[in-house]
N, C-alpha and C. Protein backbone atom coordinates (compact mmCIF):
# COMPACT_ATOMS: atom_id res chain seq x y z
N UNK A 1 75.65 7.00 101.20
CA UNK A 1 76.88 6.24 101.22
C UNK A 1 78.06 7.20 101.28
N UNK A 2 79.01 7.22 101.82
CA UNK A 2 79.80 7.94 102.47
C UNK A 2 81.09 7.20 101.67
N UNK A 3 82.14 8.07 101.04
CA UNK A 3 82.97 7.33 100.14
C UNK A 3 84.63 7.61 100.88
N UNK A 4 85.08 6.96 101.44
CA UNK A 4 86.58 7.69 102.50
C UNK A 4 87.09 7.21 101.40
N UNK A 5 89.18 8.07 101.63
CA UNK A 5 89.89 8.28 100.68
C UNK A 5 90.67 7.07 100.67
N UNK A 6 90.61 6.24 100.90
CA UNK A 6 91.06 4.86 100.83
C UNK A 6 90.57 4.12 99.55
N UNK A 7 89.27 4.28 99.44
CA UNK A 7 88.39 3.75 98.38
C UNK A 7 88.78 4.41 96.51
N UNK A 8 88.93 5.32 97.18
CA UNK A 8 88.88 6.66 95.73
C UNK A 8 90.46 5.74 95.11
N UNK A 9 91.53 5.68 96.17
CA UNK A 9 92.63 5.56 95.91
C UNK A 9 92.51 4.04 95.38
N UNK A 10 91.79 3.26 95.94
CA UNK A 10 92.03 2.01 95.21
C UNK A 10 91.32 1.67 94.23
N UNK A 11 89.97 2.77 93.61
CA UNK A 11 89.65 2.47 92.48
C UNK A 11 90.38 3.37 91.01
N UNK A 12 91.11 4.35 91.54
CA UNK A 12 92.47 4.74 90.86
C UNK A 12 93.49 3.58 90.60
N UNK A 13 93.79 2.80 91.62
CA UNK A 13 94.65 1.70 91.10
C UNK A 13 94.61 0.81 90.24
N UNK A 14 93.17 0.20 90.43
CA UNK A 14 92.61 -0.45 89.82
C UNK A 14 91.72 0.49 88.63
N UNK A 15 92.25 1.20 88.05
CA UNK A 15 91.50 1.36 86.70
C UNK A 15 92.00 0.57 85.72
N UNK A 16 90.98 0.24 84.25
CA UNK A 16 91.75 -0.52 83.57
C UNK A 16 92.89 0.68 82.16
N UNK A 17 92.56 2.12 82.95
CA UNK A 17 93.29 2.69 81.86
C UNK A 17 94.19 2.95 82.27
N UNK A 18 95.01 2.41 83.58
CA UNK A 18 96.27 3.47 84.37
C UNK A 18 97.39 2.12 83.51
N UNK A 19 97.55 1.09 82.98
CA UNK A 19 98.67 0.15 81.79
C UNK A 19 98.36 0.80 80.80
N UNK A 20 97.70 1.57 79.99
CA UNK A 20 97.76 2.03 78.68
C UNK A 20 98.25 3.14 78.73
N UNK A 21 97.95 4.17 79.94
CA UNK A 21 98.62 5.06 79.89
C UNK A 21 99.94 5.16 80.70
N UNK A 22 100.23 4.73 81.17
CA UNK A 22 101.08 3.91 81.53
C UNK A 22 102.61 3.99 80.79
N UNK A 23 101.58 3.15 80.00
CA UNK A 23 103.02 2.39 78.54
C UNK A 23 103.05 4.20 77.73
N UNK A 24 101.97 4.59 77.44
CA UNK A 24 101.71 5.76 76.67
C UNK A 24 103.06 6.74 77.17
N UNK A 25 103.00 7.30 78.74
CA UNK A 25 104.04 7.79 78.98
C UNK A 25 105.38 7.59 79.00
N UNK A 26 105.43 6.41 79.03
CA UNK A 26 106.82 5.86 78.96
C UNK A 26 107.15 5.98 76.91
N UNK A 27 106.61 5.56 76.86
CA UNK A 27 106.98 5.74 75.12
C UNK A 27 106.93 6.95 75.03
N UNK A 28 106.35 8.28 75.25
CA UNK A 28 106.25 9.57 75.37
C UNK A 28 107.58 9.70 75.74
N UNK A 29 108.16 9.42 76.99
CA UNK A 29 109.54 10.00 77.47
C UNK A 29 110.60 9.41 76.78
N UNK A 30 110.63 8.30 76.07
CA UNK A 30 111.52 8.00 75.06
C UNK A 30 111.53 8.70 74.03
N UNK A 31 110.74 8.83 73.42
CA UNK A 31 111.20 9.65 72.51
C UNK A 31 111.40 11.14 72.87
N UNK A 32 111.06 11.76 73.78
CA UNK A 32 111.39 13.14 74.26
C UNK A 32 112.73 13.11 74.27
N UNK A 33 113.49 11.91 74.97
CA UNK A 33 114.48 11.45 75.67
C UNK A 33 115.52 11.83 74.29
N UNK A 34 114.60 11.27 72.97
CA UNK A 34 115.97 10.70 71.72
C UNK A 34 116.13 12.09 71.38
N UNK A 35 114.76 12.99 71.26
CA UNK A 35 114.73 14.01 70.14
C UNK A 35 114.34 15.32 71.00
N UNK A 36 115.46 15.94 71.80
CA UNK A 36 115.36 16.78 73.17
C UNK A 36 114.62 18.27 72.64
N UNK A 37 115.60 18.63 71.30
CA UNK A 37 115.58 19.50 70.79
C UNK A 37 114.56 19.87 70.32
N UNK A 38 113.79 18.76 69.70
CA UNK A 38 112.30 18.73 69.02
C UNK A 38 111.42 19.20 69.79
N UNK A 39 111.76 18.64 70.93
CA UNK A 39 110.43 18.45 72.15
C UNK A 39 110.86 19.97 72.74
N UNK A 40 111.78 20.58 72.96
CA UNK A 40 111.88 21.47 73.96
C UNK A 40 111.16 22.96 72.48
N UNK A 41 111.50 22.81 71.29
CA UNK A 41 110.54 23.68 70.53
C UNK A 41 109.44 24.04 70.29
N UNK A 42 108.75 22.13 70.58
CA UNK A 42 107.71 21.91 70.02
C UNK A 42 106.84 22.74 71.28
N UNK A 43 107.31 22.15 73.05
CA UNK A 43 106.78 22.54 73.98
C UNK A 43 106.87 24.41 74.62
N UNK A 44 107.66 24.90 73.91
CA UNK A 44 107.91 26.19 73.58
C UNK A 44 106.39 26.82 72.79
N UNK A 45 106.48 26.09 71.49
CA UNK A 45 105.54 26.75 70.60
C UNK A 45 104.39 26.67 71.39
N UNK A 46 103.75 24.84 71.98
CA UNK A 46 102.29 24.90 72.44
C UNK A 46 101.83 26.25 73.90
N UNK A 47 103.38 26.31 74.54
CA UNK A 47 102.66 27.47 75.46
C UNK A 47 102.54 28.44 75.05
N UNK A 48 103.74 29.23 74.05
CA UNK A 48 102.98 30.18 72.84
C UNK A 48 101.38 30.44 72.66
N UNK A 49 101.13 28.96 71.81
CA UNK A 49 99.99 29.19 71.63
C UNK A 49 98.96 29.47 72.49
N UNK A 50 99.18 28.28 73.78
CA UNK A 50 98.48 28.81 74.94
C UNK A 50 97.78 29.71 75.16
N UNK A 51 99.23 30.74 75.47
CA UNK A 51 99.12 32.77 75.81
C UNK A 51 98.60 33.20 74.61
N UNK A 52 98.35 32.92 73.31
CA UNK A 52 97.51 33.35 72.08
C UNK A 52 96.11 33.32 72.40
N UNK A 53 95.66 31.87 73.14
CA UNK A 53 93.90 31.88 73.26
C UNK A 53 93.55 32.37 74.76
N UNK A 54 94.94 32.23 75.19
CA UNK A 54 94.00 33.12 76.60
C UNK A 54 93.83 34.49 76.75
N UNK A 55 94.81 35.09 75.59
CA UNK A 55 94.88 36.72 75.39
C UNK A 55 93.38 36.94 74.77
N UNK A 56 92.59 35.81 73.97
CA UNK A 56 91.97 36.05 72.80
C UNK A 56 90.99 35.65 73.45
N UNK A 57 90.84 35.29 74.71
CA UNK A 57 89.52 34.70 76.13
C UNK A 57 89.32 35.47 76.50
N UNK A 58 90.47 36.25 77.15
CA UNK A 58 90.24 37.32 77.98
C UNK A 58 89.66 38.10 77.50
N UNK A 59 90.37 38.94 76.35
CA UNK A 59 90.13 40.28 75.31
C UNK A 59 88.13 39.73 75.18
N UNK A 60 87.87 38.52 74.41
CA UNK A 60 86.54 38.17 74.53
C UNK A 60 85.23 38.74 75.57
N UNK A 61 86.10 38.26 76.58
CA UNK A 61 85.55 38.11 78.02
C UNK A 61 85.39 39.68 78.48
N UNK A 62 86.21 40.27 78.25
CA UNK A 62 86.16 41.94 78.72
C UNK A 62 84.75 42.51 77.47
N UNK A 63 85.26 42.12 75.91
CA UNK A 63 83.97 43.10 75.12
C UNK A 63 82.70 42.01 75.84
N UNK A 64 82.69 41.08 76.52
CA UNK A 64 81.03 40.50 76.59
C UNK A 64 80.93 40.73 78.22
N UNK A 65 81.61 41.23 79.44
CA UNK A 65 81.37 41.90 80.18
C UNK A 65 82.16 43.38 80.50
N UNK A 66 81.38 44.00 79.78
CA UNK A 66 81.72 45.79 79.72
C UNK A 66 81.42 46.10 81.32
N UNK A 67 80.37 45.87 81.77
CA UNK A 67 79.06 46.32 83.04
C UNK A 67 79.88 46.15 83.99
N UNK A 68 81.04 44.99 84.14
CA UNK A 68 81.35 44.16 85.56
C UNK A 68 82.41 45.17 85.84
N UNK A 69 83.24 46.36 85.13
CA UNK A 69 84.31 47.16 85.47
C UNK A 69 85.64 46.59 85.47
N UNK A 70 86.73 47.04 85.90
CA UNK A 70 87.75 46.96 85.71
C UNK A 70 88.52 46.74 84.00
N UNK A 71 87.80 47.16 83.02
CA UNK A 71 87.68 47.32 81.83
C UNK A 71 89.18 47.26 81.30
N UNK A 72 89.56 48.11 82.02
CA UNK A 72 91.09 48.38 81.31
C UNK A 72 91.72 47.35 81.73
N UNK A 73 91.57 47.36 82.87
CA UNK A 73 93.29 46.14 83.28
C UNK A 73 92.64 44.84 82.72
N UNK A 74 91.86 44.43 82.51
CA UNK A 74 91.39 42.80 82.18
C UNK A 74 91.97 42.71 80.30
N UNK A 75 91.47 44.55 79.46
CA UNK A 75 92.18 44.49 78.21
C UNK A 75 93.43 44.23 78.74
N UNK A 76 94.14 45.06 79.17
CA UNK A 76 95.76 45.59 79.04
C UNK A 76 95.81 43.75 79.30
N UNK A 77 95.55 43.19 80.59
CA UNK A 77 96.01 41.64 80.53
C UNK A 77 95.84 40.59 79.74
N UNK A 78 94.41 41.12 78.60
CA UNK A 78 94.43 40.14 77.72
C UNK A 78 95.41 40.59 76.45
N UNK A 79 95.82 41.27 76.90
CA UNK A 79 97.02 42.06 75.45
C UNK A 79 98.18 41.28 75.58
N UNK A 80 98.85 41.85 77.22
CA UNK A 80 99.94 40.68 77.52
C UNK A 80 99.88 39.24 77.26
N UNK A 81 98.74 38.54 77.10
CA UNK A 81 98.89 37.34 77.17
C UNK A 81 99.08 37.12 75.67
N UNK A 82 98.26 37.95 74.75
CA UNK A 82 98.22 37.85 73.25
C UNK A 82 100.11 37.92 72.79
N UNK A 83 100.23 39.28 73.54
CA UNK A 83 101.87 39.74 72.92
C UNK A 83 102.76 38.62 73.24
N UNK A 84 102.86 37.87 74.64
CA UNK A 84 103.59 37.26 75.14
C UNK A 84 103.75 35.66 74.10
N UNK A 85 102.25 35.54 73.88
CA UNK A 85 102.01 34.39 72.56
C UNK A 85 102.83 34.49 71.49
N UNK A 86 102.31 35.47 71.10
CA UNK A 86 102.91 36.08 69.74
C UNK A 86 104.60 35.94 69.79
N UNK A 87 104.96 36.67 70.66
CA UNK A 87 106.41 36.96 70.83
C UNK A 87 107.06 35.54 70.72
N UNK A 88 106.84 34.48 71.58
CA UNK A 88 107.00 32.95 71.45
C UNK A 88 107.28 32.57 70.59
N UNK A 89 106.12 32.35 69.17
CA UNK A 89 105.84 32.08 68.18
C UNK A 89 106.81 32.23 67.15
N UNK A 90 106.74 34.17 67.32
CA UNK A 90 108.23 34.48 65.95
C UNK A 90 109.32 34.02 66.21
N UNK A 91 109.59 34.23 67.92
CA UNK A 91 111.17 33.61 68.57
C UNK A 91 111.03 32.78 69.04
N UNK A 92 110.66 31.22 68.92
CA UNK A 92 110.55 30.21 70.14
C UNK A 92 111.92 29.90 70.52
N UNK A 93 113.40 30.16 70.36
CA UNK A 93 114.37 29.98 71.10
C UNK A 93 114.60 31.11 71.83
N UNK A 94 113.78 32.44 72.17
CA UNK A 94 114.18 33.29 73.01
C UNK A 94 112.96 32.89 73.44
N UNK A 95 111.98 32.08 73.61
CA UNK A 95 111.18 31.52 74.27
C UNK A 95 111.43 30.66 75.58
N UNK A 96 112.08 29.61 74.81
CA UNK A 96 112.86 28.83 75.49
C UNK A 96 113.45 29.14 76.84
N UNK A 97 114.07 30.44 76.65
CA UNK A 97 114.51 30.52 78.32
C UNK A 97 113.19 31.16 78.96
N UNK A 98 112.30 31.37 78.89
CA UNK A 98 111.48 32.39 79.49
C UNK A 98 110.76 30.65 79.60
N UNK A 99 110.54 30.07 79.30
CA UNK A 99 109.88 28.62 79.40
C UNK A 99 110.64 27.72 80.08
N UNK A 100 112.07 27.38 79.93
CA UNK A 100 112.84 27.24 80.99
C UNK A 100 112.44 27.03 82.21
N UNK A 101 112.33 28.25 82.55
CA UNK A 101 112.16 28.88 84.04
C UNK A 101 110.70 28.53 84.75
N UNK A 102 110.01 28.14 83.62
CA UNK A 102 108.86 28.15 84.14
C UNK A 102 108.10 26.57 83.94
N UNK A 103 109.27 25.93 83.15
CA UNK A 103 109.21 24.10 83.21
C UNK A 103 110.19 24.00 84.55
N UNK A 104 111.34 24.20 84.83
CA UNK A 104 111.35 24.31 85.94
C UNK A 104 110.86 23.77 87.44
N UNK A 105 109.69 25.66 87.63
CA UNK A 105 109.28 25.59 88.94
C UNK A 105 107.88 24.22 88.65
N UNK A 106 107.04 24.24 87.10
CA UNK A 106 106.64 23.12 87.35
C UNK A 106 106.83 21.80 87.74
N UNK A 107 108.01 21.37 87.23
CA UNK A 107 108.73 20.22 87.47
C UNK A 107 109.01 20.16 89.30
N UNK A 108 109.30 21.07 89.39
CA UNK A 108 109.75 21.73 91.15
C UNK A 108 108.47 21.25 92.01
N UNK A 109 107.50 21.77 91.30
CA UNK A 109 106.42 21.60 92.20
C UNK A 109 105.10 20.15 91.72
N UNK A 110 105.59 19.83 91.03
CA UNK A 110 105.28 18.47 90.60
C UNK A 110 105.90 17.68 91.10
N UNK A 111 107.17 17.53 92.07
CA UNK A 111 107.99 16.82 92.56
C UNK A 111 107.67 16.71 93.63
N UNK A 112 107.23 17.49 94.40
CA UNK A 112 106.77 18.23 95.82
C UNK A 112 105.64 17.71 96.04
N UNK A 113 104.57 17.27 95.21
CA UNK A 113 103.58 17.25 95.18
C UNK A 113 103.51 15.46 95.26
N UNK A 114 104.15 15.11 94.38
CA UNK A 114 104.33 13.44 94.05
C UNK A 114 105.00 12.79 95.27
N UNK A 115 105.71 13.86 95.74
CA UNK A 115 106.40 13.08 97.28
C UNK A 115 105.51 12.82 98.22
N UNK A 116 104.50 14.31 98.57
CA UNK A 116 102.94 13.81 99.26
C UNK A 116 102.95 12.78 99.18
N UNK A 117 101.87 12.66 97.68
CA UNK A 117 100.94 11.72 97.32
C UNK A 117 101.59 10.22 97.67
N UNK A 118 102.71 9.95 97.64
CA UNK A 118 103.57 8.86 97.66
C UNK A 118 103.38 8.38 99.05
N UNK A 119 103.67 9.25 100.07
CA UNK A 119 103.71 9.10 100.97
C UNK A 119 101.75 8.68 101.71
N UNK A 120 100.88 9.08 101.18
CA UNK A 120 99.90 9.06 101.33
C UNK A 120 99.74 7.38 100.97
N UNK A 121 100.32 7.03 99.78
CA UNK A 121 99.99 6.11 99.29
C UNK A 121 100.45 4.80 99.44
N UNK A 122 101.34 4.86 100.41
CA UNK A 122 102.47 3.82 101.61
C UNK A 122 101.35 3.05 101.56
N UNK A 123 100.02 3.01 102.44
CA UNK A 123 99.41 2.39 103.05
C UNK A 123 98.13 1.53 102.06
N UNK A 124 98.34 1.92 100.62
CA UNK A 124 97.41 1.44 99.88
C UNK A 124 98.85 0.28 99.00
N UNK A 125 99.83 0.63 98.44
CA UNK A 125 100.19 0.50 97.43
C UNK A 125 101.76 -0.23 97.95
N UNK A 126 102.62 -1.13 97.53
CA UNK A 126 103.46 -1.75 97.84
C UNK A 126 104.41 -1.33 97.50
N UNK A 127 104.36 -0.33 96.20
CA UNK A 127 104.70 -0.40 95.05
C UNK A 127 105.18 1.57 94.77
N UNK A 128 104.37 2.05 96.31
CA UNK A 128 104.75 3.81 96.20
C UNK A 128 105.88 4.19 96.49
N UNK A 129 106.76 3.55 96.49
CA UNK A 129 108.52 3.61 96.65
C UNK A 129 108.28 4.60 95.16
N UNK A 130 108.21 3.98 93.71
CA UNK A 130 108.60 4.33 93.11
C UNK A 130 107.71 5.96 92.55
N UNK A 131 106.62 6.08 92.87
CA UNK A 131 106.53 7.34 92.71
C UNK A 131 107.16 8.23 93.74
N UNK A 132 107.85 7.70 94.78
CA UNK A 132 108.27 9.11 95.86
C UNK A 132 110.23 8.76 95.27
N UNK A 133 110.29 8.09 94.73
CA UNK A 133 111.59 8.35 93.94
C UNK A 133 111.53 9.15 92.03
N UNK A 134 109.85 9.05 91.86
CA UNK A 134 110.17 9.94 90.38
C UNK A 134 109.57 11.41 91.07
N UNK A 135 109.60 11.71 91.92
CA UNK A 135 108.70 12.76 93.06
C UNK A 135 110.13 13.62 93.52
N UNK A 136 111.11 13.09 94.14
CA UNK A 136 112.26 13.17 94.50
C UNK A 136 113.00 13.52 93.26
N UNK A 137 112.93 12.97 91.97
CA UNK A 137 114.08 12.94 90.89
C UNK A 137 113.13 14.15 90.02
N UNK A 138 112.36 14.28 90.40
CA UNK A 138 111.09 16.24 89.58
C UNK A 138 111.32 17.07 91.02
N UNK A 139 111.92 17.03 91.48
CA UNK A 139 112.52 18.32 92.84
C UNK A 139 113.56 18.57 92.13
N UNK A 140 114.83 17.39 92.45
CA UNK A 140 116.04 17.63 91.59
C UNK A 140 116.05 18.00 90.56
N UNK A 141 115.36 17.72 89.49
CA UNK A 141 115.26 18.13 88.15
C UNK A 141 114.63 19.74 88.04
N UNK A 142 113.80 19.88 88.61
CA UNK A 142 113.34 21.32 88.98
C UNK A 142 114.76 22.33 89.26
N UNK A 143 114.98 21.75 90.50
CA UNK A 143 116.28 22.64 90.74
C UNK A 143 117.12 22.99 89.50
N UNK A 144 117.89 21.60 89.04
CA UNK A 144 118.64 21.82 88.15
C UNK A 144 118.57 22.77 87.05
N UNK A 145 117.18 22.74 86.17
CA UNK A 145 116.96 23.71 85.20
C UNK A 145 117.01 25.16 85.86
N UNK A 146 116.59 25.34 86.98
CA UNK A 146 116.87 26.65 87.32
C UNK A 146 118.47 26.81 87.64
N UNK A 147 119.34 25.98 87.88
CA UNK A 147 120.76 26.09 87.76
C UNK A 147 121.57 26.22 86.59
N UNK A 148 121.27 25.68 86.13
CA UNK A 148 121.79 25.87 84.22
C UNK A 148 121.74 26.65 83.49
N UNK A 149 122.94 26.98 82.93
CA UNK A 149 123.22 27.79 82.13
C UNK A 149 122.32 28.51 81.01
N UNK A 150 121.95 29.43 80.25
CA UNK A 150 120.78 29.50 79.21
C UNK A 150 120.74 28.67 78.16
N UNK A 151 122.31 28.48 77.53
CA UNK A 151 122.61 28.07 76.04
C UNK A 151 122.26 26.57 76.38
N UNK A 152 122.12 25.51 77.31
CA UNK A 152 121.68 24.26 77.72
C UNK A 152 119.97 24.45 77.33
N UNK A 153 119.61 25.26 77.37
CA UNK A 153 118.36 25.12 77.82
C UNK A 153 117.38 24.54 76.59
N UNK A 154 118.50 24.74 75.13
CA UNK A 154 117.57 23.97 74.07
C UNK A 154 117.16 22.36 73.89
N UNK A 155 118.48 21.60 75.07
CA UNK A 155 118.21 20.52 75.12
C UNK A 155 117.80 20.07 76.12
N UNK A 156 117.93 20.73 77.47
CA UNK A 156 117.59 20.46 78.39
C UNK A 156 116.17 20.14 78.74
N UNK A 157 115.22 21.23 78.06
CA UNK A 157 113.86 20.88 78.55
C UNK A 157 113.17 19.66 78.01
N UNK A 158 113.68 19.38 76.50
CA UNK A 158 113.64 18.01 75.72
C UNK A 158 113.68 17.01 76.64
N UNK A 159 114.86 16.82 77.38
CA UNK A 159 115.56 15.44 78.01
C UNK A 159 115.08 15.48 78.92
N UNK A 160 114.66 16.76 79.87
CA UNK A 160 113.95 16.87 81.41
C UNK A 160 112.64 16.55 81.30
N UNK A 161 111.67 16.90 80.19
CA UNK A 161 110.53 16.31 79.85
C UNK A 161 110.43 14.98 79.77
N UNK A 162 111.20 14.18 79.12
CA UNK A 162 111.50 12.58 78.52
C UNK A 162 111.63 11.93 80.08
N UNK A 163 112.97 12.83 80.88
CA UNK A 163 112.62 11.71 81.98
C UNK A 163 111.35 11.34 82.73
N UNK A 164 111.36 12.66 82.76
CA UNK A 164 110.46 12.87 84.16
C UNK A 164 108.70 12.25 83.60
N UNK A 165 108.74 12.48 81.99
CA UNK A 165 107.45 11.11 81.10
C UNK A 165 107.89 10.11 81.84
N UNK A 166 109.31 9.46 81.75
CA UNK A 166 109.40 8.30 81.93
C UNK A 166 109.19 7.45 83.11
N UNK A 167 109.91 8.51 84.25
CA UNK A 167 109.76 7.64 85.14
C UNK A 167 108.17 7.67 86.20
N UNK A 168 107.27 9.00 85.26
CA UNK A 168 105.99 9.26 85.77
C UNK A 168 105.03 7.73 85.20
N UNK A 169 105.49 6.91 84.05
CA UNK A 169 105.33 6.04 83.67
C UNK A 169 105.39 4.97 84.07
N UNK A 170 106.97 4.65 84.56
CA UNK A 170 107.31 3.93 85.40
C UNK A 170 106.37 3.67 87.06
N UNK A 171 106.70 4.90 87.81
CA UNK A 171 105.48 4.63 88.74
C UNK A 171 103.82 4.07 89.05
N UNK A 172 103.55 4.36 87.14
CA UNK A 172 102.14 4.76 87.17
C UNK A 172 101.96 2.62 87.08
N UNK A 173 102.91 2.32 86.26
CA UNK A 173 102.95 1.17 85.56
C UNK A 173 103.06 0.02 86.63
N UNK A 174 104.03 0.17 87.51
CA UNK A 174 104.60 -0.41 89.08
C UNK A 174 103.29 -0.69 89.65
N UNK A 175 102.58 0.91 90.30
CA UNK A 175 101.68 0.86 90.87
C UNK A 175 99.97 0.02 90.35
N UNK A 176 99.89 0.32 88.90
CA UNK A 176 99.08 -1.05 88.86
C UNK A 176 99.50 -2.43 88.64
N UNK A 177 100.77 -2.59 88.57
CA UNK A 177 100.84 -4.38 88.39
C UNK A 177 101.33 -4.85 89.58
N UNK A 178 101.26 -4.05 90.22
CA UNK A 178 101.62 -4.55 92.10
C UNK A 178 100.16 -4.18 92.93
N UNK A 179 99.29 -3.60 92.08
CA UNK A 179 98.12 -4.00 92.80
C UNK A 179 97.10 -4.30 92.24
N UNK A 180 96.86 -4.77 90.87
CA UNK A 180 96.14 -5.96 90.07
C UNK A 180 96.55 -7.36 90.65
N UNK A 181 97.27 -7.75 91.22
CA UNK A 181 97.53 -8.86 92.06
C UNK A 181 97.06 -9.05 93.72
N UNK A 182 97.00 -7.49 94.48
CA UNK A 182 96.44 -7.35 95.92
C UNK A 182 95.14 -7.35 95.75
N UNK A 183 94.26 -6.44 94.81
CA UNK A 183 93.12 -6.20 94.21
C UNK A 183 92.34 -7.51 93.64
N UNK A 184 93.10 -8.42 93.28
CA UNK A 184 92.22 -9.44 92.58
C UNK A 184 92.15 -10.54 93.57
């Protein structure tokens, strides 16, 4: 049986978990939305931690393959990732801009990406207007954080997170209750 991408896409629509999560994100971006500051620390610290277990993978990964070579640079890179953790951790507001930059180009390229898919999804969905407008509004938003000033940047990633929950919510939410009705 041979499965074309038409199919994949409409049993994505029709899942019964895309309204729970759904609502999940949207309540996610509200409160990102209220408490910017919280969220842009909190999301500071978790990539911190991140660069803590991948320094502590790598470093792993090098003492349990000695044999495979390149010995040094795989330490020296699992060091950077450890230090770069670490460093986060003690300072997460000199974090912040170095995270900035790099919520950002995600947002940038999460936007880029959602405009595709949107466009892909014309022909399944009634309803893909609204992801190629939260697709469009994570380009802009991308841009912007890379335009802004540093001292913005404690609230900024808070509120840029909250939307861009929200209206990833919004789409997700659109797109199944405009096709739980074509579907059924």
């Amino acid at each position: 049986m041979k499965v074309i991408e038409t199919e994949i896409d409409e049993q994505v629509v029709s899942s019964r978990w895309l309204a729970p999560i759904a609502i999940l994100t949207i309540v996610l971006g509200m409160i990102a939305i209220a408490f910017p500051f919280f969220v842009t620390i909190a999301s500071t610290l978790l990539f911190g931690w991140i660069f803590i277990f991948a320094g502590i993978a790598q470093i792993a990964f090098v003492l349990q393959s000695r044999e495979e070579g390149q010995v040094v640079w795989k330490m020296i890179l699992g060091f950077l990732y450890l230090l770069a953790g670490i460093l986060v951790i003690i300072n997460p507001l000199e974090g912040v801009l170095a995270f900035t930059l790099v919520l950002g180009f995600t947002i940038f390229m999460q936007g880029i990406i959602q405009v595709s898919i949107a466009f892909q999804m014309r022909w399944i969905s009634s309803n893909w207007g609204w992801m190629l407008v939260s697709g469009m509004i994570g380009i802009i938003f991308g841009i912007f954080v890379w335009s802004t000033s540093p001292v913005s940047a404690a609230w900024l990633i808070g509120t840029l997170i909250g939307i861009n929950l929200l209206f990833d919510g919004i789409w997700m939410f659109t797109l199944y209750s405009g096709e739980r009705n074509v579907l059924h």
